[in-house]
C-alpha atoms as a PDB file:
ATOM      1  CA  UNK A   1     156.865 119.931  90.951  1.00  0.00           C
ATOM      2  CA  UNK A   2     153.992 118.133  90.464  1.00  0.00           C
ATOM      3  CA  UNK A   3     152.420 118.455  86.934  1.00  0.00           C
ATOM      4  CA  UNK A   4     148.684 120.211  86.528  1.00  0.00           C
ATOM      5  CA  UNK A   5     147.529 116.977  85.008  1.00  0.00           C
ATOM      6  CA  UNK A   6     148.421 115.090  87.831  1.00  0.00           C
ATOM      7  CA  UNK A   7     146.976 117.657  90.195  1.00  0.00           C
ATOM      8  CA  UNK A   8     143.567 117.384  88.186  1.00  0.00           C
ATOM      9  CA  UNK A   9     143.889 113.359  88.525  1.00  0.00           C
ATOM     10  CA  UNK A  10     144.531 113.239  92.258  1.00  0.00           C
ATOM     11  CA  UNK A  11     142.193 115.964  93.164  1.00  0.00           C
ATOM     12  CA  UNK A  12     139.311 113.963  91.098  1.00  0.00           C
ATOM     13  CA  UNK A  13     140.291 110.935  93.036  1.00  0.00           C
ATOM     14  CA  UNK A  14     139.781 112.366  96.348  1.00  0.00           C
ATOM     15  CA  UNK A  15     136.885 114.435  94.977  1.00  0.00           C
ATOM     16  CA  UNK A  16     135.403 111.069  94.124  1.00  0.00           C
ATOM     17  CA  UNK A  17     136.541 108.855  97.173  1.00  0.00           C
ATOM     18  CA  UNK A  18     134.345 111.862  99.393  1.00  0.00           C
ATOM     19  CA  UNK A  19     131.694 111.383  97.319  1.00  0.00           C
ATOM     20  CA  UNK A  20     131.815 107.394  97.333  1.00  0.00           C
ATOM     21  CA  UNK A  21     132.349 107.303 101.148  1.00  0.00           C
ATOM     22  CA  UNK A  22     128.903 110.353 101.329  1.00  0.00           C
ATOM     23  CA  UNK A  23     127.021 108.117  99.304  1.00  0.00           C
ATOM     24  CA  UNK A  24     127.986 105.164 101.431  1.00  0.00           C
ATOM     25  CA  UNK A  25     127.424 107.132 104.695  1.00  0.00           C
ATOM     26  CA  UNK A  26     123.809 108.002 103.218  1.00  0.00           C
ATOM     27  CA  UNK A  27     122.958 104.449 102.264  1.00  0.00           C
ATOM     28  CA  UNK A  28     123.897 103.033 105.601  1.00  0.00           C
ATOM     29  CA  UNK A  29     121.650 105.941 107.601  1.00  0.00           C
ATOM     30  CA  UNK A  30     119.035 104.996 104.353  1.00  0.00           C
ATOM     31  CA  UNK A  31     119.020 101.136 105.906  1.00  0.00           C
ATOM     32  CA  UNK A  32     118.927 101.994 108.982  1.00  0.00           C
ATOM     33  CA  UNK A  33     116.221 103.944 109.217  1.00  0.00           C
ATOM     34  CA  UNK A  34     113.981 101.687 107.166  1.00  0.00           C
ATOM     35  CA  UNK A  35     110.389 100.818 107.899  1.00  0.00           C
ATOM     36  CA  UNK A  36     110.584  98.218 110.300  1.00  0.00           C
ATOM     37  CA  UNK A  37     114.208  99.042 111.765  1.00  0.00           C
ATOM     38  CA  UNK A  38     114.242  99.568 115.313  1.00  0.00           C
ATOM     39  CA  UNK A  39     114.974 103.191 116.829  1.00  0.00           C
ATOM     40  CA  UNK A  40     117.435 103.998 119.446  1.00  0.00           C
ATOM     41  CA  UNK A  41     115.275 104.656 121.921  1.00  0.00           C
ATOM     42  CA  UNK A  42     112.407 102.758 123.177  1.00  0.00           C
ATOM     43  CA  UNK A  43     109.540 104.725 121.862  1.00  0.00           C
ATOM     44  CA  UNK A  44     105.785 103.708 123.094  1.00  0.00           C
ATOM     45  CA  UNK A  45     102.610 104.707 120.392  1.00  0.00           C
ATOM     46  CA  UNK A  46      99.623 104.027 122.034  1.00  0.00           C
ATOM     47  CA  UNK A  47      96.138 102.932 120.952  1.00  0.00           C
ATOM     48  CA  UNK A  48      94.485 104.649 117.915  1.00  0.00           C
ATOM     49  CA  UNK A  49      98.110 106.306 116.641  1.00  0.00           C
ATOM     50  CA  UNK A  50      98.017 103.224 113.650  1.00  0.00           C
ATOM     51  CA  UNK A  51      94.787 102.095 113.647  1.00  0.00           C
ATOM     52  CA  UNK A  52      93.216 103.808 110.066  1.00  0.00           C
ATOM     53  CA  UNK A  53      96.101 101.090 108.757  1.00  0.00           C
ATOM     54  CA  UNK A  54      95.481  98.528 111.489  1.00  0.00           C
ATOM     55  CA  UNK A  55      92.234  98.755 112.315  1.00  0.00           C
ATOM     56  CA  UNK A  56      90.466  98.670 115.710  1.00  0.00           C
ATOM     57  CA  UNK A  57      91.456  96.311 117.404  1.00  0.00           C
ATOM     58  CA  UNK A  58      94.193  97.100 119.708  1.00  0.00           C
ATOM     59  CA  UNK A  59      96.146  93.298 119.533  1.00  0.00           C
ATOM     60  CA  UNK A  60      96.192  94.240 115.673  1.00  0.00           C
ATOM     61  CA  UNK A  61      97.145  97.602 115.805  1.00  0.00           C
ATOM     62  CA  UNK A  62     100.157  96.401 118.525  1.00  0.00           C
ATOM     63  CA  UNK A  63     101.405  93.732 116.017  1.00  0.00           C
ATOM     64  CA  UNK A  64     101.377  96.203 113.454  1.00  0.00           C
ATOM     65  CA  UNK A  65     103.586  99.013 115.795  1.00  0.00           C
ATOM     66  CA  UNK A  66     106.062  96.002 115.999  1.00  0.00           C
ATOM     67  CA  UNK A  67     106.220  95.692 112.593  1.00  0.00           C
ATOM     68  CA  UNK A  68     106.900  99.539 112.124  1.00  0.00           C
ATOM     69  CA  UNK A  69     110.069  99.216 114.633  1.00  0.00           C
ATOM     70  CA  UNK A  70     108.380  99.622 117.697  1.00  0.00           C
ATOM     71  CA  UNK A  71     108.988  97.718 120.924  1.00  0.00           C
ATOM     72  CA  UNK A  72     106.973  99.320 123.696  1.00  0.00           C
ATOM     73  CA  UNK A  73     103.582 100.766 124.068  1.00  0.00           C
ATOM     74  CA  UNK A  74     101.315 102.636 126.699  1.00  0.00           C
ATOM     75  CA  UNK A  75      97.949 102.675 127.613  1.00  0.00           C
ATOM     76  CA  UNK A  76      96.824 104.784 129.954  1.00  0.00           C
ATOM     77  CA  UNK A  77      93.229 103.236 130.368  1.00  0.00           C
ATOM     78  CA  UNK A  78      94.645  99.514 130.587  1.00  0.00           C
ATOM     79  CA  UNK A  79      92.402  99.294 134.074  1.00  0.00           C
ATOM     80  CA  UNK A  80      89.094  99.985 132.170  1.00  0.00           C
ATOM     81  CA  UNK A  81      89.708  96.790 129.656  1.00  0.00           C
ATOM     82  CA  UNK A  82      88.303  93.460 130.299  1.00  0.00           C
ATOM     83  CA  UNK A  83      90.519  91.050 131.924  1.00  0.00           C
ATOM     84  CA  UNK A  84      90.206  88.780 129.066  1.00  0.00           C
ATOM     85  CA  UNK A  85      91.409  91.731 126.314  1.00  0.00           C
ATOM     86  CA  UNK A  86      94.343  92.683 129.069  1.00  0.00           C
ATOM     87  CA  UNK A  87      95.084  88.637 128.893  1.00  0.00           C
ATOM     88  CA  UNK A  88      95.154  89.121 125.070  1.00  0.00           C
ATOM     89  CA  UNK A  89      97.771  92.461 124.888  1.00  0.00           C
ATOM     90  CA  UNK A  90     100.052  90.739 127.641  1.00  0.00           C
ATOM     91  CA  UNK A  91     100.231  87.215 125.697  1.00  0.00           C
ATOM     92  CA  UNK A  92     100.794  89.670 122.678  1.00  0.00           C
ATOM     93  CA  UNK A  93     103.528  92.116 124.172  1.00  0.00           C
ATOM     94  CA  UNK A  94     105.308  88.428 125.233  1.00  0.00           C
ATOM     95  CA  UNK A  95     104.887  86.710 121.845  1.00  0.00           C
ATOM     96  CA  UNK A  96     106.917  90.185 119.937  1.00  0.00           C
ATOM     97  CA  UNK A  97     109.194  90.716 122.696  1.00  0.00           C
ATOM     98  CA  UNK A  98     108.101  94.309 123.715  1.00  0.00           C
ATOM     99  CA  UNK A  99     107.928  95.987 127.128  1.00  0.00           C
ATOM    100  CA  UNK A 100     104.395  97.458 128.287  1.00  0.00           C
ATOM    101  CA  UNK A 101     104.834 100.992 129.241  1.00  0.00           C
ATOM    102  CA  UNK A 102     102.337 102.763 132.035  1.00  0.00           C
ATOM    103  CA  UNK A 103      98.726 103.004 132.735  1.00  0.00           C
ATOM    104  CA  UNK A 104      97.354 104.922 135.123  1.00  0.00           C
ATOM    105  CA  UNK A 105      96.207 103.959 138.979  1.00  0.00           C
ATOM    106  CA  UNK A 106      92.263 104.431 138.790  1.00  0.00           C
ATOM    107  CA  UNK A 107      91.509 107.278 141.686  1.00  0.00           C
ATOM    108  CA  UNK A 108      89.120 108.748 139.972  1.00  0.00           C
ATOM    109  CA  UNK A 109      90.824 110.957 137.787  1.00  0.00           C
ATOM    110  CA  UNK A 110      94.212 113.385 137.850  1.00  0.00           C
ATOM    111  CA  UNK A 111      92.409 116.246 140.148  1.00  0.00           C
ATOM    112  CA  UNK A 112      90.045 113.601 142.001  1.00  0.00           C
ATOM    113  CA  UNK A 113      90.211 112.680 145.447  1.00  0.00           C
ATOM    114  CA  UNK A 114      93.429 114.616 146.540  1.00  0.00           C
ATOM    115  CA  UNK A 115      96.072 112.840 148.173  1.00  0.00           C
ATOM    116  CA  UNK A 116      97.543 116.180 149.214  1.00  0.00           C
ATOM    117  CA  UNK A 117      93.801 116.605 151.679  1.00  0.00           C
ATOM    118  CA  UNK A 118      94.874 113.775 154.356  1.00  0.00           C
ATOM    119  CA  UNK A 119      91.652 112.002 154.325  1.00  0.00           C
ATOM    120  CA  UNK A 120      91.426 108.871 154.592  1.00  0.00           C
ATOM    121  CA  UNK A 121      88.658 108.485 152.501  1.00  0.00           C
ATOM    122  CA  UNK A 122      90.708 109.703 149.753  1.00  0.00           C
ATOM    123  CA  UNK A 123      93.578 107.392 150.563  1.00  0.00           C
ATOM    124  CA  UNK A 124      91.602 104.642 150.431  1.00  0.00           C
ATOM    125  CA  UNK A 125      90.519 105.069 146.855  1.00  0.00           C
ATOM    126  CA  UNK A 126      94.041 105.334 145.987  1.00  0.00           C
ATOM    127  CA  UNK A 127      95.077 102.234 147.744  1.00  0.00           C
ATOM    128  CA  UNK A 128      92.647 100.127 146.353  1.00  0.00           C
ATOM    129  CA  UNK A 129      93.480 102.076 142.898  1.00  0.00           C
ATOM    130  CA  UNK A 130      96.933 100.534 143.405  1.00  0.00           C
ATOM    131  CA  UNK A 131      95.944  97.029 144.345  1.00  0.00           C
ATOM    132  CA  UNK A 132      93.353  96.441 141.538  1.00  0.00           C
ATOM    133  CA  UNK A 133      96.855  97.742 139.523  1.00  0.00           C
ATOM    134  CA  UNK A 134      98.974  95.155 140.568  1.00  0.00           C
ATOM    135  CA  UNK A 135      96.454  92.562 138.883  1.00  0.00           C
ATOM    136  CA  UNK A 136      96.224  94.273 135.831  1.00  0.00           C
ATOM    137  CA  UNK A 137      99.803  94.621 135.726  1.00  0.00           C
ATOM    138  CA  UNK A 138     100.256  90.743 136.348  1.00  0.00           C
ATOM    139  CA  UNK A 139      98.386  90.501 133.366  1.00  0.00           C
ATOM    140  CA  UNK A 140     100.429  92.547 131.165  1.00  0.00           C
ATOM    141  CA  UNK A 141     103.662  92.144 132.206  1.00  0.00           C
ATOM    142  CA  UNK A 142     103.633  96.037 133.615  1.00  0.00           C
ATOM    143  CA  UNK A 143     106.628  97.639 135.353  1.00  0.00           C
ATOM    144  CA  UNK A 144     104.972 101.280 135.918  1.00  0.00           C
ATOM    145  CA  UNK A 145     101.920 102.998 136.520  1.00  0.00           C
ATOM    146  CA  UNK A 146     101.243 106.683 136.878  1.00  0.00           C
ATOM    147  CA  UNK A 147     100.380 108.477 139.655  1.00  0.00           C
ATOM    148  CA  UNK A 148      98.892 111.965 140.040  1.00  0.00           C
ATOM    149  CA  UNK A 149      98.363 113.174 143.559  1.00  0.00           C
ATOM    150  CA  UNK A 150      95.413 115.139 142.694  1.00  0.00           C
ATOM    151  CA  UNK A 151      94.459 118.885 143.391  1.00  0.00           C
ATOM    152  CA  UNK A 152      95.477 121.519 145.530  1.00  0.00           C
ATOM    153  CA  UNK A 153      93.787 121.272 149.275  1.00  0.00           C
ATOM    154  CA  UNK A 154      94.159 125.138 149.387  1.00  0.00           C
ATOM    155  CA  UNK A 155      92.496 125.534 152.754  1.00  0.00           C
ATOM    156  CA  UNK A 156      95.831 123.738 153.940  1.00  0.00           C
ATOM    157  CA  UNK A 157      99.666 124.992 154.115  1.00  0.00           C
ATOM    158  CA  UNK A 158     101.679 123.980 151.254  1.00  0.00           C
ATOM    159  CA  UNK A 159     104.187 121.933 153.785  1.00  0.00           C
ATOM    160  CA  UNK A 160     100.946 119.802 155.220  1.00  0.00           C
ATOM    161  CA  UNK A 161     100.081 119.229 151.632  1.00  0.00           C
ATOM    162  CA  UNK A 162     103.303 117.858 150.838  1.00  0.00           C
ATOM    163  CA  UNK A 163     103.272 115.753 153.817  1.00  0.00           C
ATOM    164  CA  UNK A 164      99.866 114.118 153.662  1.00  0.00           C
ATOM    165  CA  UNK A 165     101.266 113.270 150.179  1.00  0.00           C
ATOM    166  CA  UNK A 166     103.954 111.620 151.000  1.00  0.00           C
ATOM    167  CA  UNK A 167     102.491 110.163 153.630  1.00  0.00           C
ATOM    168  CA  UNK A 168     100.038 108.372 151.284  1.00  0.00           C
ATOM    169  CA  UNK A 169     102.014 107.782 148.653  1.00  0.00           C
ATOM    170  CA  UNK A 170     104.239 105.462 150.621  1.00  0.00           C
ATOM    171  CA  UNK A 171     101.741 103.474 151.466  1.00  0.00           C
ATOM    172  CA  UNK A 172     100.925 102.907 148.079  1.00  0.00           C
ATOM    173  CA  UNK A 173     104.861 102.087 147.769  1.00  0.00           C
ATOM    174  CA  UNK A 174     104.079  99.551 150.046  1.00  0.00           C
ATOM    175  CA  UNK A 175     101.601  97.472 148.105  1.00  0.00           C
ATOM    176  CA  UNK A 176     103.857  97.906 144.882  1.00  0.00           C
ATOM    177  CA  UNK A 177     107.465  96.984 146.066  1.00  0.00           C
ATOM    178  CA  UNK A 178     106.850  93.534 146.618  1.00  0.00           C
ATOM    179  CA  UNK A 179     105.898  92.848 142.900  1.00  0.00           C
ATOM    180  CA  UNK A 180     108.793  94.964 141.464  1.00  0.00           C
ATOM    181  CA  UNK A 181     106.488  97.909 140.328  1.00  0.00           C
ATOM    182  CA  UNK A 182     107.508 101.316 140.289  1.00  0.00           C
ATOM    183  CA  UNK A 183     104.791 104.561 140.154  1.00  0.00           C
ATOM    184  CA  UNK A 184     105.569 107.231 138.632  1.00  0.00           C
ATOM    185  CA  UNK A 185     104.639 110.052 139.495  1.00  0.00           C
ATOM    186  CA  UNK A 186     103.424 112.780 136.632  1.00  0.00           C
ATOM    187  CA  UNK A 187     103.749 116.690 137.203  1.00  0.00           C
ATOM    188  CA  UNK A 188     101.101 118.293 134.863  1.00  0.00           C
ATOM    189  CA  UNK A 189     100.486 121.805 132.988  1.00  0.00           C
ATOM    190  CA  UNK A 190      96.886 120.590 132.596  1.00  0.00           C
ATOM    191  CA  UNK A 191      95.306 123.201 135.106  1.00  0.00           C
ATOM    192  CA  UNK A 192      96.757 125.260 137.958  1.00  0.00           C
ATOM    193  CA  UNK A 193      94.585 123.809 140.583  1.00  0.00           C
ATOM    194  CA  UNK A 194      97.095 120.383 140.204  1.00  0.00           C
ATOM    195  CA  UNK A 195      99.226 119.786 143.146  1.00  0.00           C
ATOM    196  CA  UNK A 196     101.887 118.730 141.400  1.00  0.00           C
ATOM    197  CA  UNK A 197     103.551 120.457 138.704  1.00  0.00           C
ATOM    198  CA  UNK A 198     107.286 120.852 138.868  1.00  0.00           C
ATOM    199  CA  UNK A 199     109.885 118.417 138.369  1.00  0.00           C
ATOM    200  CA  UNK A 200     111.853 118.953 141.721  1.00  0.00           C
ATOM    201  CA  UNK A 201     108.694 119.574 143.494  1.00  0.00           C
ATOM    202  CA  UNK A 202     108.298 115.852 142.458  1.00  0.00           C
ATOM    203  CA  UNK A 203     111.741 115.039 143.041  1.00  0.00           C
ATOM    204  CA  UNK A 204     111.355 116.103 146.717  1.00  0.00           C
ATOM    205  CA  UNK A 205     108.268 114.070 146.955  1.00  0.00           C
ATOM    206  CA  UNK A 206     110.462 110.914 145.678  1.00  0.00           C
ATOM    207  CA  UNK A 207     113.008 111.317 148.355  1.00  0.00           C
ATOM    208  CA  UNK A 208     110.424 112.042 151.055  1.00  0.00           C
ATOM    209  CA  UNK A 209     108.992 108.497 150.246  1.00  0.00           C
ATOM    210  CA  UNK A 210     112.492 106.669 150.378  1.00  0.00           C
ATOM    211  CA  UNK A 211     110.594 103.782 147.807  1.00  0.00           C
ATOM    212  CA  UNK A 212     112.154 102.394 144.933  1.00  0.00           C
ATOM    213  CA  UNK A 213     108.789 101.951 143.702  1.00  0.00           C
ATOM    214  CA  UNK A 214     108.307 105.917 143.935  1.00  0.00           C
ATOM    215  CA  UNK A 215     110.003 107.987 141.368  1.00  0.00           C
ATOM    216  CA  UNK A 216     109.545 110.567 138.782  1.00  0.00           C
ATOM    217  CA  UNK A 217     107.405 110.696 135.348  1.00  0.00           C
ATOM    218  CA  UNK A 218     109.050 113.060 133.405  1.00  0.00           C
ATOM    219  CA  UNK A 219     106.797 114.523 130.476  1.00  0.00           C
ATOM    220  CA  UNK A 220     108.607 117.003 128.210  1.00  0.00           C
ATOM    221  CA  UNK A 221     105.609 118.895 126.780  1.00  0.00           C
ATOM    222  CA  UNK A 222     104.447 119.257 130.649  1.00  0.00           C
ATOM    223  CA  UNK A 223     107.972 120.638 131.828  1.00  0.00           C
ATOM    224  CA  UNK A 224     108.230 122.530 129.041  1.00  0.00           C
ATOM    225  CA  UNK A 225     104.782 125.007 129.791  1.00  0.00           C
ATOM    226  CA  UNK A 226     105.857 124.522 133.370  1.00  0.00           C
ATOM    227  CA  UNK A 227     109.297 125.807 133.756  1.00  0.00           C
ATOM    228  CA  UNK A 228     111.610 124.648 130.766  1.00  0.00           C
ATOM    229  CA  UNK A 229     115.409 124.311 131.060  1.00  0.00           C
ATOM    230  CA  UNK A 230     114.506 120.746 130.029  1.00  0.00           C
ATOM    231  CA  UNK A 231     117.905 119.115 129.608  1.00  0.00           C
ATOM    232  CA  UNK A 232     118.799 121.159 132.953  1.00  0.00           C
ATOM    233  CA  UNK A 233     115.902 119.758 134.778  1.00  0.00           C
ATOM    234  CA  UNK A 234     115.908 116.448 134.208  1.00  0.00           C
ATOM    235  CA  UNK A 235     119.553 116.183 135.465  1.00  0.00           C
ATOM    236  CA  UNK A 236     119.469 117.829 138.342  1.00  0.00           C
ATOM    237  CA  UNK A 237     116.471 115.651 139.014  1.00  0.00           C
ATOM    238  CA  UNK A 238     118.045 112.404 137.246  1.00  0.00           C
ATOM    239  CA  UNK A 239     118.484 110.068 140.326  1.00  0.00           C
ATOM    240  CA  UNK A 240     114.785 109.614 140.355  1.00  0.00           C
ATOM    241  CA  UNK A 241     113.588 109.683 136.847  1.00  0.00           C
ATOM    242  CA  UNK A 242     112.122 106.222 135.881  1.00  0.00           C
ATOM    243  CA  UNK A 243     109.947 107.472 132.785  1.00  0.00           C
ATOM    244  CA  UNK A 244     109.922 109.762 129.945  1.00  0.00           C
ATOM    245  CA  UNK A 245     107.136 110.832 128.361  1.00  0.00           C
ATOM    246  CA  UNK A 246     106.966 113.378 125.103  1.00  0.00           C
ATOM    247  CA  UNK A 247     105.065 115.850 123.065  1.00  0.00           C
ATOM    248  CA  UNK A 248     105.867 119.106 121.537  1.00  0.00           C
ATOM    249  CA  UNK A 249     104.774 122.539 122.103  1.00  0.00           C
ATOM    250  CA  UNK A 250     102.457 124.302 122.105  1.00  0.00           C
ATOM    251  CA  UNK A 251      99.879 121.594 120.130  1.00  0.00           C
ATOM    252  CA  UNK A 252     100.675 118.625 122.117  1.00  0.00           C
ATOM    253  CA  UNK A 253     101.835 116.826 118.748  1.00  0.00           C
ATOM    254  CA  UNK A 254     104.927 114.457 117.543  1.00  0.00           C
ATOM    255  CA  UNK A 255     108.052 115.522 117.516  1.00  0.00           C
ATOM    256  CA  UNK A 256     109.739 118.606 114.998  1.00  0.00           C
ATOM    257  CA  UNK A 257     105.971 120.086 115.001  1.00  0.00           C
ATOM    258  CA  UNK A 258     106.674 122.704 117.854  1.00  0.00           C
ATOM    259  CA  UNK A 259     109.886 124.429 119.485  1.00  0.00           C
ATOM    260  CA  UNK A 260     111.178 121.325 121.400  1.00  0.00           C
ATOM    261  CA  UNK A 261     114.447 120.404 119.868  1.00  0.00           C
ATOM    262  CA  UNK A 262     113.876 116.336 120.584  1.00  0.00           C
ATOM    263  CA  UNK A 263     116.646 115.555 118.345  1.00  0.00           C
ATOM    264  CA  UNK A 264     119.026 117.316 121.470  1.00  0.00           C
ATOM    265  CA  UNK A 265     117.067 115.483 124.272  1.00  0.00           C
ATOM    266  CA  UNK A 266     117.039 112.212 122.703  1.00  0.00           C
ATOM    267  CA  UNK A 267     120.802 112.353 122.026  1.00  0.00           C
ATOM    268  CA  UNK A 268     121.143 113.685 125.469  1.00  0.00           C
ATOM    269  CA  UNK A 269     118.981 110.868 127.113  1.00  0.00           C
ATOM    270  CA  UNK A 270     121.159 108.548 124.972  1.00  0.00           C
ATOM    271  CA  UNK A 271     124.298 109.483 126.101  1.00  0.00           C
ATOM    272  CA  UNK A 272     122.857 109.553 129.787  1.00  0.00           C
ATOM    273  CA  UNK A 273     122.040 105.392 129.193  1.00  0.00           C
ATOM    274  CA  UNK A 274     118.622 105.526 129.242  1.00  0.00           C
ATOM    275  CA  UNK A 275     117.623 102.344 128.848  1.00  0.00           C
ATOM    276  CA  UNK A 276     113.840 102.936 129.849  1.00  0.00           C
ATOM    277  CA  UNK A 277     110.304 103.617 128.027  1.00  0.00           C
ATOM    278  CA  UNK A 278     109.572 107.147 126.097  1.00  0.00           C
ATOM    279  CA  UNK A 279     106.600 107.142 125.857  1.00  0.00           C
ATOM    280  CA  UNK A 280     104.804 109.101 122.941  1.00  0.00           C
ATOM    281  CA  UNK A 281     102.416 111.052 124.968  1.00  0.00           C
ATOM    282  CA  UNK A 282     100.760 113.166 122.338  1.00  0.00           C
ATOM    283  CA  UNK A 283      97.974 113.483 119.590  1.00  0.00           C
ATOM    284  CA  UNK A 284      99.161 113.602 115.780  1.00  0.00           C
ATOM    285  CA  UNK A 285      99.524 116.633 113.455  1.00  0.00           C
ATOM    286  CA  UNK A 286      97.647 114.691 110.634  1.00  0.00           C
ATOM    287  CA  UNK A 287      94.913 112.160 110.114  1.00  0.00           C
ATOM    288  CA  UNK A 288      94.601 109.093 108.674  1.00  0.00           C
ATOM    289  CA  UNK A 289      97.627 107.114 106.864  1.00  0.00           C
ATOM    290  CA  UNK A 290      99.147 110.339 106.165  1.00  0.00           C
ATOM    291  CA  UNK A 291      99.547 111.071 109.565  1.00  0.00           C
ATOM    292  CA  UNK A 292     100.749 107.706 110.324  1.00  0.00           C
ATOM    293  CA  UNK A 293     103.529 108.087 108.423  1.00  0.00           C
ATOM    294  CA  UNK A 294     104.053 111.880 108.948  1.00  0.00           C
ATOM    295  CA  UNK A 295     104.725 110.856 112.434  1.00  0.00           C
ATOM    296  CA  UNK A 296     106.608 107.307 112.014  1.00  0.00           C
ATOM    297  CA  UNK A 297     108.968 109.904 110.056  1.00  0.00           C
ATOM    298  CA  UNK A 298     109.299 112.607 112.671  1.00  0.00           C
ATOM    299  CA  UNK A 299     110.431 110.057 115.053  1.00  0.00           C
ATOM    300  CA  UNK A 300     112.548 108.658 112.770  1.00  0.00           C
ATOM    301  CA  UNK A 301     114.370 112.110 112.110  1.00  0.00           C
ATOM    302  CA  UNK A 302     114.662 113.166 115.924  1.00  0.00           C
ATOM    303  CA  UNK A 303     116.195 109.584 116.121  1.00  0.00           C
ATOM    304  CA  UNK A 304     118.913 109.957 113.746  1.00  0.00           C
ATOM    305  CA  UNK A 305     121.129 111.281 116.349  1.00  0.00           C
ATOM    306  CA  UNK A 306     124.216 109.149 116.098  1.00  0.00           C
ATOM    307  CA  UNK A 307     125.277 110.755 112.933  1.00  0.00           C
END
């Protein structure tokens, strides 16, 4: 029989080999979640997220996201910059090695001049929304812009609708695919009066346009208000999913603020292979530096889900 001295030994050697190999675990998540460590997804900040450490400018505030761990950004208003700044952020992007996430087609904003109407003078803003795109994407190295259809054309039948949108949408496809670009399209929570505003409502759209250069912007905080089931959702509607998008709810703030459990979908989107953009589609809970770091830590957390 073993003796109670020995007992006390051994069972202080394994208490302190589970200690040793906890406090090793904890230093090794510790390093790798240091500041400038990069995340396992590709997260995108955009414009004015870093800039009370930064600054204004936008080429200082993008070096600065690089050195915080980022590699990707969006900017939704890239079209409305000069050509010579969009020169500037695309030379940048190249020089750090990180991936431009979307901006949105100019048509005159998300309810404006509805593609789901059928008129051509409607389509014709879009297309040359999608032309003056592929030059600003040239510029910046861009692989997707957004799309949103527009409103509701309520005088017309919901199938008509859906047709004229597809209809113009691959046309729009057209100019795109030859430079490898892919819209995306966005279903929003903004207002009811948006045509589009479910995931496989979009994903039916996708498929009626046959385009590689047509797929699905999937925004979490949108689906979420919409019709939930998130993780649900975006696999039945997987296949055409080229972009992720984020916020939490309700607020429309980083991650861990509201009742989205990102931790889950990240892991989840991980596991799926996601190798694309997430971009960080939301305002911030806190000003200043404060709220810099507040949310460089809530991404961090929702992250750490390899442990």
């Amino acid at each position: 029989m073993m003796k109670r001295s020995d007992f006390l030994k051994n069972t202080l050697l394994v208490a302190g080999s589970a200690v040793s190999l906890t406090t090793l675990g904890g230093e090794h998540q510790q390093k790798k979640n240091k500041a400038g460590a990069t995340f396992n997804l590709d997260y995108a900040p955009h414009q004015g997220m870093f800039s009370a450490t930064a600054g204004k400018n936008f080429v200082d505030e993008i070096k600065y996201m690089h050195e915080l761990g980022f590699r990707s950004i969006e900017d939704n208003g890239m079209t409305g910059r000069s050509i010579d700044e969009q020169k500037k952020i695309g030379e940048t992007l190249a020089a750090l090695g990180m991936r431009m996430g979307v901006f949105v087609v100019p048509k005159g904003g998300n309810g404006a001049n509805t593609l789901a109407a059928g008129k051509q003078d409607y389509i014709d803003i879009f297309l040359k929304g999608c032309k003056e795109s592929v030059e600003v994407a040239k510029r910046v190295n861009a692989k997707w812009v957004t799309v949103v259809p527009g409103d509701y054309e309520r005088n017309l039948s919901i199938g008509v609708q859906t047709g004229n949108v597809i209809e113009a949408l691959k046309r729009g496809a057209e100019i795109f695919e030859p430079h490898g670009i892919t819209m995306v399209l966005e279903p929003l929570s903004d207002t009811p009066d948006l045509f589009l505003r479910y995931s496989d409502q979009t994903y039916e759209i996708c498929k009626g346009v046959g385009s590689p250069s047509c797929k699905l912007l999937y925004d979490a905080y949108h689906m979420q208000k919409n019709e939930g089931n998130l993780i649900h959702k975006m696999n039945e509607c997987w296949s055409e999913i080229a972009y992720i998008q984020v916020g939490d709810n309700p607020g429309r703030r980083e991650p861990t603020t509201g009742e989205i459990n990102y931790k889950n979908i990240f892991k989840w989107l991980h596991e799926k292979g996601f190798k694309g953009v997430v971009g960080m589609e939301h305002g911030m809970s806190k000003g200043g530096k404060v709220g810099e770091e507040t949310l460089v830590n809530a991404y961090r957390e929702v992250d750490n889900f390899l442990v």
